[in-house]
C-alpha atoms as a PDB file:
ATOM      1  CA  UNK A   1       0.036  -6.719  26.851  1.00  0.00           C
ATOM      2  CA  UNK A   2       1.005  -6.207  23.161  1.00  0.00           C
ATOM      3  CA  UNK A   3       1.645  -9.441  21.257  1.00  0.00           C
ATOM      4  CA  UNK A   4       4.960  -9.388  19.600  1.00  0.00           C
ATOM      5  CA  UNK A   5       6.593 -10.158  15.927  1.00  0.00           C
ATOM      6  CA  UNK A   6       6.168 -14.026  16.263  1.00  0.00           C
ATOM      7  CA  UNK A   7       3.172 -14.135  17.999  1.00  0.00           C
ATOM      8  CA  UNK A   8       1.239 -12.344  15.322  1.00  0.00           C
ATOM      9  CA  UNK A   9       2.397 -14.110  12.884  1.00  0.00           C
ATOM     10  CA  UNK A  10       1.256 -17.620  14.167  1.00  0.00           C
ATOM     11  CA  UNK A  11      -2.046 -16.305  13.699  1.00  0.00           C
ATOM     12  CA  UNK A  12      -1.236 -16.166   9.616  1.00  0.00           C
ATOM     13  CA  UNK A  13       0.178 -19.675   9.259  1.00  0.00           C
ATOM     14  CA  UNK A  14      -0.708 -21.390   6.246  1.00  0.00           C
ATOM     15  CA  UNK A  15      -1.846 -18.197   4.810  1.00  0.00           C
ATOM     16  CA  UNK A  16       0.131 -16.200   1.731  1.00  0.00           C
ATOM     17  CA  UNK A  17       1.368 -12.942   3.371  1.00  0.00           C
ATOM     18  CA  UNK A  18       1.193 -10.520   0.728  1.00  0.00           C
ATOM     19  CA  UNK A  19       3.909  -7.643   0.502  1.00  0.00           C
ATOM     20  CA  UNK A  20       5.085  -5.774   2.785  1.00  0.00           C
ATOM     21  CA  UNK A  21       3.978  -9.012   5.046  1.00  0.00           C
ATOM     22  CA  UNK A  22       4.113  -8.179   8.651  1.00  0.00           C
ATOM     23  CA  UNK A  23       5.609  -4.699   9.575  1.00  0.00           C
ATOM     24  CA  UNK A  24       4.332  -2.117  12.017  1.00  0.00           C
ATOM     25  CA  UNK A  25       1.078   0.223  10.091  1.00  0.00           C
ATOM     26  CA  UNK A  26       3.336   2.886   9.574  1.00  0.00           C
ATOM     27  CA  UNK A  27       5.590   1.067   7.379  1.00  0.00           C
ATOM     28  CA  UNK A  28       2.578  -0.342   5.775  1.00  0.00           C
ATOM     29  CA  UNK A  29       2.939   2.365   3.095  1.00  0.00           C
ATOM     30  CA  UNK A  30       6.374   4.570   3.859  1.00  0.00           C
ATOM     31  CA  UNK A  31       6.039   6.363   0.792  1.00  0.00           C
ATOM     32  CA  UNK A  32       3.206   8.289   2.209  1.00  0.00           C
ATOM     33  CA  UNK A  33       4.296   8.053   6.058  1.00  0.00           C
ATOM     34  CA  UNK A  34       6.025  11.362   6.974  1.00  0.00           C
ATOM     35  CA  UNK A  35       9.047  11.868   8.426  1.00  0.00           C
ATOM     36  CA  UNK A  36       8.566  13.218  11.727  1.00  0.00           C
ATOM     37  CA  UNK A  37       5.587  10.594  12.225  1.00  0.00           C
ATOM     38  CA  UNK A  38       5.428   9.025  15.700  1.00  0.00           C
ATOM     39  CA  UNK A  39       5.797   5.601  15.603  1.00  0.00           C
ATOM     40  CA  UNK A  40       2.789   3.269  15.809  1.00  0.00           C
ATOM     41  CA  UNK A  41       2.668   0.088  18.071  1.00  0.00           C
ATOM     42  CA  UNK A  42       0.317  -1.789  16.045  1.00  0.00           C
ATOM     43  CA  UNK A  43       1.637  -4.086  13.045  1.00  0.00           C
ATOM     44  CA  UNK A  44      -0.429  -4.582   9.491  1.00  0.00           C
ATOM     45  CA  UNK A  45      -0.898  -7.588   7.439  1.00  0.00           C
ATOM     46  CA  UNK A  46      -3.165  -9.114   4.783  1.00  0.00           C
ATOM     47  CA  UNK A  47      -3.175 -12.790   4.191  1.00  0.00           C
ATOM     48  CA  UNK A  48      -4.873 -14.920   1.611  1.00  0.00           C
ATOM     49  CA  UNK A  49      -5.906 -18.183   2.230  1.00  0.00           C
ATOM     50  CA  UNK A  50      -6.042 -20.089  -1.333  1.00  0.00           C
END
């Protein structure tokens, strides 16, 4: 079963979510996403623990 929204993000707490923070992969970089692109059930993030 896919994890949603809030559930992936518990995984980053107390990490720095760096921009876009935690949006589906093909938002991840929308500039270079075409238009007719199927959408993507998976969600991208990077976080940095300092």
């Amino acid at each position: 079963m896919a994890r949603s929204h809030s559930e992936v993000g518990a995984f980053f707490e107390g990490l720095e979510l760096l921009p876009p923070g935690i949006v589906s992969v093909a938002r991840w970089r929308p500039e270079e996403t075409p238009d007719d692109a199927a959408p993507v059930s998976l969600y991208g993030v990077v976080g940095l623990k300092r």
